[in-house]
Protein backbone atom coordinates (compact mmCIF):
# COMPACT_ATOMS: atom_id res chain seq x y z
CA UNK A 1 0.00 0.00 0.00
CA UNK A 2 1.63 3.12 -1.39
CA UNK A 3 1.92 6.04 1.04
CA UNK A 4 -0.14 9.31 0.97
CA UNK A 5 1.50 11.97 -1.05
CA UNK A 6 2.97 14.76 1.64
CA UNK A 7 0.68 18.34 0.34
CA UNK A 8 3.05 21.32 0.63
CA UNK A 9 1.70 24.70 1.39
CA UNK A 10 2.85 28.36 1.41
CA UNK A 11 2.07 28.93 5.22
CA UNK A 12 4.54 25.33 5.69
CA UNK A 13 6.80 26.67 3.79
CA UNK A 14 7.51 29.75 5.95
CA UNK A 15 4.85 32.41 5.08
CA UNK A 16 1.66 33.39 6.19
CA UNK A 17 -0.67 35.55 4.90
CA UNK A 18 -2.85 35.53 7.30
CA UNK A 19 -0.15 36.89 9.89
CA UNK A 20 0.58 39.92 7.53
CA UNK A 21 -2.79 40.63 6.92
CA UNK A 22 -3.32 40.87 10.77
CA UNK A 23 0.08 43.11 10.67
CA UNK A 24 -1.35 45.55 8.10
CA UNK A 25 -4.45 46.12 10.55
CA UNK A 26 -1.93 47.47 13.15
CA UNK A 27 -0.01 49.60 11.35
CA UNK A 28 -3.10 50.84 9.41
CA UNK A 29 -3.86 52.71 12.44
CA UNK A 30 -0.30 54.19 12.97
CA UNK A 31 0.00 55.80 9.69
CA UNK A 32 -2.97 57.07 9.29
CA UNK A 33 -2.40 59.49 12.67
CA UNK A 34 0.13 60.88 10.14
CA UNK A 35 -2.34 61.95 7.47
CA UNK A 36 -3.04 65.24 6.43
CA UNK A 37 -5.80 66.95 3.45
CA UNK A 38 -3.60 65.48 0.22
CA UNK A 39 -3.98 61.64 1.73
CA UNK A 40 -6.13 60.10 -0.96
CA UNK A 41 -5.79 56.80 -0.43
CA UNK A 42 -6.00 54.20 2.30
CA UNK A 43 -3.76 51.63 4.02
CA UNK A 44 -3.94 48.57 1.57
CA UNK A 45 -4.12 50.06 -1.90
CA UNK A 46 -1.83 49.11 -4.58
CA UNK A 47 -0.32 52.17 -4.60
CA UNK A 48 -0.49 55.55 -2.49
CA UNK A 49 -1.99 58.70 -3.27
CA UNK A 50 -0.96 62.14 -2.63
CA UNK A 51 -2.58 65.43 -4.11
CA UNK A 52 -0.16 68.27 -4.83
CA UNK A 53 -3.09 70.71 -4.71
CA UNK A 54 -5.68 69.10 -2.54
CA UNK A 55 -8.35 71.57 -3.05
CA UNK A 56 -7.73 71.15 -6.80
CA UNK A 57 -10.66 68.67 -8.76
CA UNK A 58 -8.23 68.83 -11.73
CA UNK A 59 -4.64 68.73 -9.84
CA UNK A 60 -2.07 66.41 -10.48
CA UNK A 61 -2.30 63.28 -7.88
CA UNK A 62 1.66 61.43 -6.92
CA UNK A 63 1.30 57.70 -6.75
CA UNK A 64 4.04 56.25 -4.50
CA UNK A 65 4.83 52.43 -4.09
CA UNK A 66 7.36 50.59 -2.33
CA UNK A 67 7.85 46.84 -3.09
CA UNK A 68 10.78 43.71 -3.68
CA UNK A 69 11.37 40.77 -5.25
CA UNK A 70 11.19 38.05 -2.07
CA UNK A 71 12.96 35.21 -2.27
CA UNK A 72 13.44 35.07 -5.93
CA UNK A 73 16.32 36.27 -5.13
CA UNK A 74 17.51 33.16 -3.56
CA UNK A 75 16.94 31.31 -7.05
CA UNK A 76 19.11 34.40 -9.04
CA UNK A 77 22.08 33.57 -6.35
CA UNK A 78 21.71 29.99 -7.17
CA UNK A 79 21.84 30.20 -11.04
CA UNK A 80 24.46 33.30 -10.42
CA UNK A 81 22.17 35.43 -12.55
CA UNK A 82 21.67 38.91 -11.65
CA UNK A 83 20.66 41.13 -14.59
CA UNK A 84 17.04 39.82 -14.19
CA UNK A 85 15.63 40.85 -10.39
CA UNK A 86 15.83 44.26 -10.93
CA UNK A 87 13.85 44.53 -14.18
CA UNK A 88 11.46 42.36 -11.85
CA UNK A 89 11.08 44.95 -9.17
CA UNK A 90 10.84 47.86 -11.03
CA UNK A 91 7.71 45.98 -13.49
CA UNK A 92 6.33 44.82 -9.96
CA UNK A 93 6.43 48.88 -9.24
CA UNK A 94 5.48 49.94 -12.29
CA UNK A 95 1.92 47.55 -12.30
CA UNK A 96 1.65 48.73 -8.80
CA UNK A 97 0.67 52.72 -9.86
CA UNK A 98 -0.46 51.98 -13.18
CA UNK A 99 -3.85 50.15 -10.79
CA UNK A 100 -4.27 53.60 -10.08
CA UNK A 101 -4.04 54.69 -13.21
CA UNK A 102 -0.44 56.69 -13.33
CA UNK A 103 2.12 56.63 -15.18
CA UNK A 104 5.76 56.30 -13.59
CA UNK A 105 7.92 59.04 -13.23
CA UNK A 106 11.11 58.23 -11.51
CA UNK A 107 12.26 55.24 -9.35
CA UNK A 108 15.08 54.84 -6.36
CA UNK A 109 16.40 51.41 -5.82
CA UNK A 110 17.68 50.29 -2.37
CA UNK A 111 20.23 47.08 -2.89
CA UNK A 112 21.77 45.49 1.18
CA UNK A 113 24.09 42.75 1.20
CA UNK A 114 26.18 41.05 3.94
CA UNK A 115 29.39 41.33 1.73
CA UNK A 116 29.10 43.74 -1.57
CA UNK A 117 30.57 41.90 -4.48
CA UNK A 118 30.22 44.98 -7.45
CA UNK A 119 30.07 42.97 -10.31
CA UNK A 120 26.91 41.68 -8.62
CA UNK A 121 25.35 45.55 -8.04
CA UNK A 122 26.53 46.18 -11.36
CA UNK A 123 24.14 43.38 -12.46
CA UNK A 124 21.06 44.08 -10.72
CA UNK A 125 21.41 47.93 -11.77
CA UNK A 126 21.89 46.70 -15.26
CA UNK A 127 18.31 45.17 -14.94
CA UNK A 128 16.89 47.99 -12.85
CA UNK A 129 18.37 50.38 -16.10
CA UNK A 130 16.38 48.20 -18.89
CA UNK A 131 13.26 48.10 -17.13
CA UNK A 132 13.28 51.82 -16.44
CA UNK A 133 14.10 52.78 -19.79
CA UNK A 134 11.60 50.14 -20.95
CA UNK A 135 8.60 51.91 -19.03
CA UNK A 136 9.57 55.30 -19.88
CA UNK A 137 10.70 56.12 -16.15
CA UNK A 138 13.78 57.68 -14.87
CA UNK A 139 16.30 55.75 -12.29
CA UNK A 140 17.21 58.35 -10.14
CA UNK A 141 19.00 57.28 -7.43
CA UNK A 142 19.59 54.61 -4.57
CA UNK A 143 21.01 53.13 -1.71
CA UNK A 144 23.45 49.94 -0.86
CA UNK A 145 24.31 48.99 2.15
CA UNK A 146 27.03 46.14 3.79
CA UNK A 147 26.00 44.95 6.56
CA UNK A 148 28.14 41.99 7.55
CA UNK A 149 26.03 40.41 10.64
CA UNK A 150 22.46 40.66 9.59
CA UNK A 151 23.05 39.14 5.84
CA UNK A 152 24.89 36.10 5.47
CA UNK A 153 27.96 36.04 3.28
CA UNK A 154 26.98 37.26 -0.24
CA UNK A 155 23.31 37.05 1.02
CA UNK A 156 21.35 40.14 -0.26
CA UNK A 157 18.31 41.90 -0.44
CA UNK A 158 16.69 44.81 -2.86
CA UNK A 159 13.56 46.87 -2.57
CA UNK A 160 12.21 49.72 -4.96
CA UNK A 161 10.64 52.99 -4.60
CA UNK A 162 8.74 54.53 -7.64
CA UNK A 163 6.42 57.72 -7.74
CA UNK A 164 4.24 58.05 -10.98
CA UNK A 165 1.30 61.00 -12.16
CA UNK A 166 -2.12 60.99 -12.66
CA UNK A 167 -5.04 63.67 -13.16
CA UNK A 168 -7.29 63.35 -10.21
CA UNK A 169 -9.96 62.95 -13.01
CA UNK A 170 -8.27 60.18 -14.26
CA UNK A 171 -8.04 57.87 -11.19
CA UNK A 172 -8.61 54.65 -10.53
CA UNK A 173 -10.74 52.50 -9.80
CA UNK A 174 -13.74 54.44 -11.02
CA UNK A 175 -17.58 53.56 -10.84
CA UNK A 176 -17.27 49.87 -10.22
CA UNK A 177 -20.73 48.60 -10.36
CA UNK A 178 -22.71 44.83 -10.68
CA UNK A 179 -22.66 43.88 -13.98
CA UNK A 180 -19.28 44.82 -14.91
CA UNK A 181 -16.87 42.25 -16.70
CA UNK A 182 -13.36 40.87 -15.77
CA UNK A 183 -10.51 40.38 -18.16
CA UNK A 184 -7.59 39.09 -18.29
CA UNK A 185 -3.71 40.01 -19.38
CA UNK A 186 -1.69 36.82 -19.07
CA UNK A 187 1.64 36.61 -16.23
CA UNK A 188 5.07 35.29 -17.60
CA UNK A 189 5.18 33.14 -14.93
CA UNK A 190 5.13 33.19 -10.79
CA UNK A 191 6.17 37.15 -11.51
CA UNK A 192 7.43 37.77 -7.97
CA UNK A 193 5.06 35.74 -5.55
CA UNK A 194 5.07 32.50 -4.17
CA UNK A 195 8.99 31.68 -4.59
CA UNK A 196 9.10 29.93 -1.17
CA UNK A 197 6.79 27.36 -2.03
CA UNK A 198 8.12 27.02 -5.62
CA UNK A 199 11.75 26.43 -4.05
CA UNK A 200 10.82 24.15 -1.56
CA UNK A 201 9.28 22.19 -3.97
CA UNK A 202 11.95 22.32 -6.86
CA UNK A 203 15.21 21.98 -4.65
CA UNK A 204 13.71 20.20 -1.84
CA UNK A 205 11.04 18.15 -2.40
CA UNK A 206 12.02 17.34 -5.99
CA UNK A 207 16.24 17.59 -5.54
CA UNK A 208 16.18 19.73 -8.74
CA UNK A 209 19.32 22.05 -9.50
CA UNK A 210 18.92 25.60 -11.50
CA UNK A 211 20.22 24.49 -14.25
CA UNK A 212 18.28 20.61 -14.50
CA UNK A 213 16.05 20.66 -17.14
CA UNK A 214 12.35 19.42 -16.91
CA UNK A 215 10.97 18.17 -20.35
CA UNK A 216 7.41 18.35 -19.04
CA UNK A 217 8.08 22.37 -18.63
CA UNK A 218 10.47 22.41 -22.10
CA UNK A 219 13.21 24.54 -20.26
CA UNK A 220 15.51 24.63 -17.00
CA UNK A 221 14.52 24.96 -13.35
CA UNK A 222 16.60 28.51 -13.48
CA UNK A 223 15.20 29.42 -16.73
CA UNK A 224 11.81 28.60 -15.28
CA UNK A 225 11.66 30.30 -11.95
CA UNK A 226 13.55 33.86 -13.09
CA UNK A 227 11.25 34.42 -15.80
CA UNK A 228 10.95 38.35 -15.45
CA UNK A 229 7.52 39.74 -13.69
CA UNK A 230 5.81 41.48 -16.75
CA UNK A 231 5.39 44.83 -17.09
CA UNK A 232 1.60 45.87 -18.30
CA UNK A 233 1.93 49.54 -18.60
CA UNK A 234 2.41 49.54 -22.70
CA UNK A 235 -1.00 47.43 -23.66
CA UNK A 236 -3.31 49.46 -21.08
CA UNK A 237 -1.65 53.35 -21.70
CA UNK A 238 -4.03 54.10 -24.06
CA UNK A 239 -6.67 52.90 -22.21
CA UNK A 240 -6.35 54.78 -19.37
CA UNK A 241 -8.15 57.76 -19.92
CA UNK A 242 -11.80 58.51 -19.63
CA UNK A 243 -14.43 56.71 -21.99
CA UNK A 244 -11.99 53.59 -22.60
CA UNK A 245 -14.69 51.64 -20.71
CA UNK A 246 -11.69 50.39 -18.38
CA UNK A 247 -12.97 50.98 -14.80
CA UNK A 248 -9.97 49.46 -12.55
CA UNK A 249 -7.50 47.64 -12.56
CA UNK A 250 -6.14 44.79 -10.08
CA UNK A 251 -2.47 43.77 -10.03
CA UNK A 252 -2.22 40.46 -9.80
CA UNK A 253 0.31 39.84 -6.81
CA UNK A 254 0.95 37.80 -3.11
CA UNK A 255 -2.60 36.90 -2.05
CA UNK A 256 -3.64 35.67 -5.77
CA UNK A 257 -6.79 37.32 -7.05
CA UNK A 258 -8.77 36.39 -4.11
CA UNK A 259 -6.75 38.60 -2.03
CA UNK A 260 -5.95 41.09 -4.62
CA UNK A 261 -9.07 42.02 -6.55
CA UNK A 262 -11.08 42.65 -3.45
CA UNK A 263 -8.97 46.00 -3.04
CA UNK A 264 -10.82 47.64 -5.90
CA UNK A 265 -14.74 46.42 -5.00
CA UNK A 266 -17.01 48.22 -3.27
CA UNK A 267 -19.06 47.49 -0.61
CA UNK A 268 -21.80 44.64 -1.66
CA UNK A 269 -19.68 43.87 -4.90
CA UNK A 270 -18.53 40.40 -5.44
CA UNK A 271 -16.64 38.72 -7.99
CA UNK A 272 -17.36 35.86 -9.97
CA UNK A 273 -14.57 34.13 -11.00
CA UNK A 274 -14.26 31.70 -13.84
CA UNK A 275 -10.87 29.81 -14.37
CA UNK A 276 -11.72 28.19 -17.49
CA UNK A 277 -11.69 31.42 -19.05
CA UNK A 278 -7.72 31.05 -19.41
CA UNK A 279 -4.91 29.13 -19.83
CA UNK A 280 -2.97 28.34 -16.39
CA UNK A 281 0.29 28.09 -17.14
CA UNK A 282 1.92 24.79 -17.41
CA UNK A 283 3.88 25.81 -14.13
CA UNK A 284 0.92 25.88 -12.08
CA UNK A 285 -0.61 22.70 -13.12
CA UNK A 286 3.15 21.30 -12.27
CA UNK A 287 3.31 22.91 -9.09
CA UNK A 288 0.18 21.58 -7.66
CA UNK A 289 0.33 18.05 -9.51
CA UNK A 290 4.07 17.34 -7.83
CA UNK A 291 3.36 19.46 -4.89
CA UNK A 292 -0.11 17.93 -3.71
CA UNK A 293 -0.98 21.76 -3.08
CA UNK A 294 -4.36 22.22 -2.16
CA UNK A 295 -6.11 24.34 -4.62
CA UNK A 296 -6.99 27.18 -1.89
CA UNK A 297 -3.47 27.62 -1.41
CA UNK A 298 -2.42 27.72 -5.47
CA UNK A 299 -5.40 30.49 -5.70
CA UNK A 300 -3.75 32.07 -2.72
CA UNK A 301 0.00 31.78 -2.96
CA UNK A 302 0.15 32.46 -7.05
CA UNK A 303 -1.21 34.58 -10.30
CA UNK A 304 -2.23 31.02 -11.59
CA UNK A 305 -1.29 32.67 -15.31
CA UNK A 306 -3.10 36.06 -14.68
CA UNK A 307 -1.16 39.31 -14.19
CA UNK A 308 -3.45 41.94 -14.66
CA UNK A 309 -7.41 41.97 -13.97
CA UNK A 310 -8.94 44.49 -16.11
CA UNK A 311 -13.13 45.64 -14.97
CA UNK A 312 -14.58 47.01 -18.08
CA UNK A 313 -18.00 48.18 -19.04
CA UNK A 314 -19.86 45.20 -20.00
CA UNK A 315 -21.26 46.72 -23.18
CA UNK A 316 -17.13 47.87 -24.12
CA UNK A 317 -15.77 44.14 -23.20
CA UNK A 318 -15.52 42.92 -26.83
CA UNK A 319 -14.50 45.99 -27.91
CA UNK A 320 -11.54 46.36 -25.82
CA UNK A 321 -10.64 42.73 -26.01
CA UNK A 322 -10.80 43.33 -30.13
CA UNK A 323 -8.22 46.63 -29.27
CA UNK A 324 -5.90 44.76 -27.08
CA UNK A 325 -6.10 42.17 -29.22
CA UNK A 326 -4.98 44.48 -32.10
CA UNK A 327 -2.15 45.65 -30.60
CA UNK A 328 -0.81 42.34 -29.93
CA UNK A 329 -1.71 41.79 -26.34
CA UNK A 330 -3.75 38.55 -25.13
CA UNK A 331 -6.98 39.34 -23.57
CA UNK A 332 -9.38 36.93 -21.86
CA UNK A 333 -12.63 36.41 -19.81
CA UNK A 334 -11.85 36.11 -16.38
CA UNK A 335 -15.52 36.64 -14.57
CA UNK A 336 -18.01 39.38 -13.74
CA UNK A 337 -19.21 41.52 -11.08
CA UNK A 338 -22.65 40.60 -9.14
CA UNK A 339 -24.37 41.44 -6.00
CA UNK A 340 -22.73 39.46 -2.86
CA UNK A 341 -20.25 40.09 0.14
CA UNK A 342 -17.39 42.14 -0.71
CA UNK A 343 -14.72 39.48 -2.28
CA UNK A 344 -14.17 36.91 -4.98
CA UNK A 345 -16.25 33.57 -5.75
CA UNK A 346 -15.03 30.82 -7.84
CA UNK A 347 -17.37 29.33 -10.14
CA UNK A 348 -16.46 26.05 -11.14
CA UNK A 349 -17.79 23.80 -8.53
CA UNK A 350 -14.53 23.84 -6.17
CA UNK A 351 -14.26 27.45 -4.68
């Protein structure tokens, strides 16, 4: 009699959600002692909001986010491959503020190792450089630190800071009501979330190396994992303004989509989802297959193929599926918006 399969999950494998979601609530209440009349936006959004001329209905409205690239980076030390974590933070960034509908203006890097090796630095910048330049936004500056003592060796870590513009009349989310649609821009991959679970699984569980190959997944484990987190700001620019039909936008992060499309409903708003609207990516069935991950936690822990959640008009959804489509950008259905609790639904019999 064969033995039960061990199931691995993200909280097992050293995070929990649920811990940082009861974090957040505490320092919710700390910063917001700290707010003042050009605070638009609340603990918990994608991005934060700050009005240059408050009593201005037309003024121009910052959008600050702060973000890194977890424990990816463990997997770019491992395949000694640099140039690719930084274009991932700054796309992480840039998808953060584009929710909000800005565009970026400048971002500051912050790079802390135990032991500074520069041809490493050099690396990461290199990527930080591409992506900039990629998204139209200037790299203005940073920070590195050695701090022998609280890294390990070579050990590092790297965080991002970008600001980006928007019109207050062009913010986002806007007029989110029952009956709009969900769609869908596809992820390159696990994009920045969910890299403890992925590594357990790959170098533990499995005994994989960076640089084994699985046929299943038609590349390396390396090749695989640093795939670089997608950028979205070039297919949804020009819908951005008013009368696109595009009413918000949810970056697809840490929490999945049920944790992450929630922070653009209002109150008695609830989305359906429908998974087979899309194509999860090979990865994900692989992941959960070899991993015996329950599904809760895949929907949790990863983008399960989905980067970007686009809520459209329902009468503008073909339209702007033919447009995206048209400019070379895959679009599909991912649900739509009905009365219900505040949250997400899945329908297809298991969530």
């Amino acid at each position: 009699m064969g033995r039960e399969k061990k199931s691995i999950t993200y909280k097992g494998s050293g995070v929990d959600i649920d811990a940082q979601d009861e974090a957040l609530a505490g320092i919710k209440k700390l910063a917001t002692a700290t707010f003042n009349r050009s605070t638009l936006s609340d603990i918990g959004s994608f991005g934060g909001l700050f009005a240059l001329s408050p009593d201005d209905p037309g003024g121009d409205i910052l959008v600050a986010s702060a973000d890194g690239v977890g424990t990816k980076l463990k997997v770019a030390q491992m395949a000694d491959r640099y140039d690719t974590v930084g274009a991932d933070l700054v796309n992480h960034c840039v998808n953060d503020i584009l929710v909000q509908g800005a565009t970026p203006l400048f971002f500051m890097d912050y790079f802390a190792a135990g032991r500074l090796v520069p041809e490493k630095l050099v690396e990461v910048v290199r990527g930080l450089s591409r992506a900039c330049r990629d998204n139209g936004c200037v790299l203005l500056g940073g920070e590195t630190a050695e701090m022998p003592g609280l890294y390990y060796g070579e050990d590092f870590d790297l965080a991002g800071f970008i600001v980006g513009l928007v019109k207050r009349s062009r913010l986002l989310p806007r007029n989110i009501r029952v009956g709009d649609r969900l769609l869908g821009l596809p992820s390159s991959g696990l994009h920045t979330n969910g890299y403890s679970l992925a590594r357990r699984l790959f170098f533990e569980e499995k005994g994989f190396s960076v640089k084994d190959r699985v046929e299943e997944l038609g590349t390396t484990v390396g090749e695989l994992l640093l795939a670089v987190h997608r950028s979205c700001l070039r297919p949804l620019r020009p819908l951005l303004q008013p009368g696109s039909g595009l009413k918000g936008l949810a970056h697809i992060t840490g929490g999945g989509i049920p944790d992450n499309l929630p922070r653009i409903l209002p109150e008695g708003v609830q989305a359906v989802i429908r998974p087979d609207g899309w194509r999860c990516l090979p990865i994900f069935d692989y992941i959960a297959r070899e991993g015996n991950v329950p599904e809760e936690d895949m929907r949790r822990t990863f983008n399960m193929g989905v980067a970007m959640i686009l809520c459209v008009e329902a009468d503008r959804e073909d339209e702007i599926t033919k447009r995206l489509k048209a400019a070379g950008e895959e679009c599909f259905p991912v649900g739509e918006l009905v009365e219900g609790p505040r949250g997400v639904a899945y329908k297809d019999g298991s969530g």
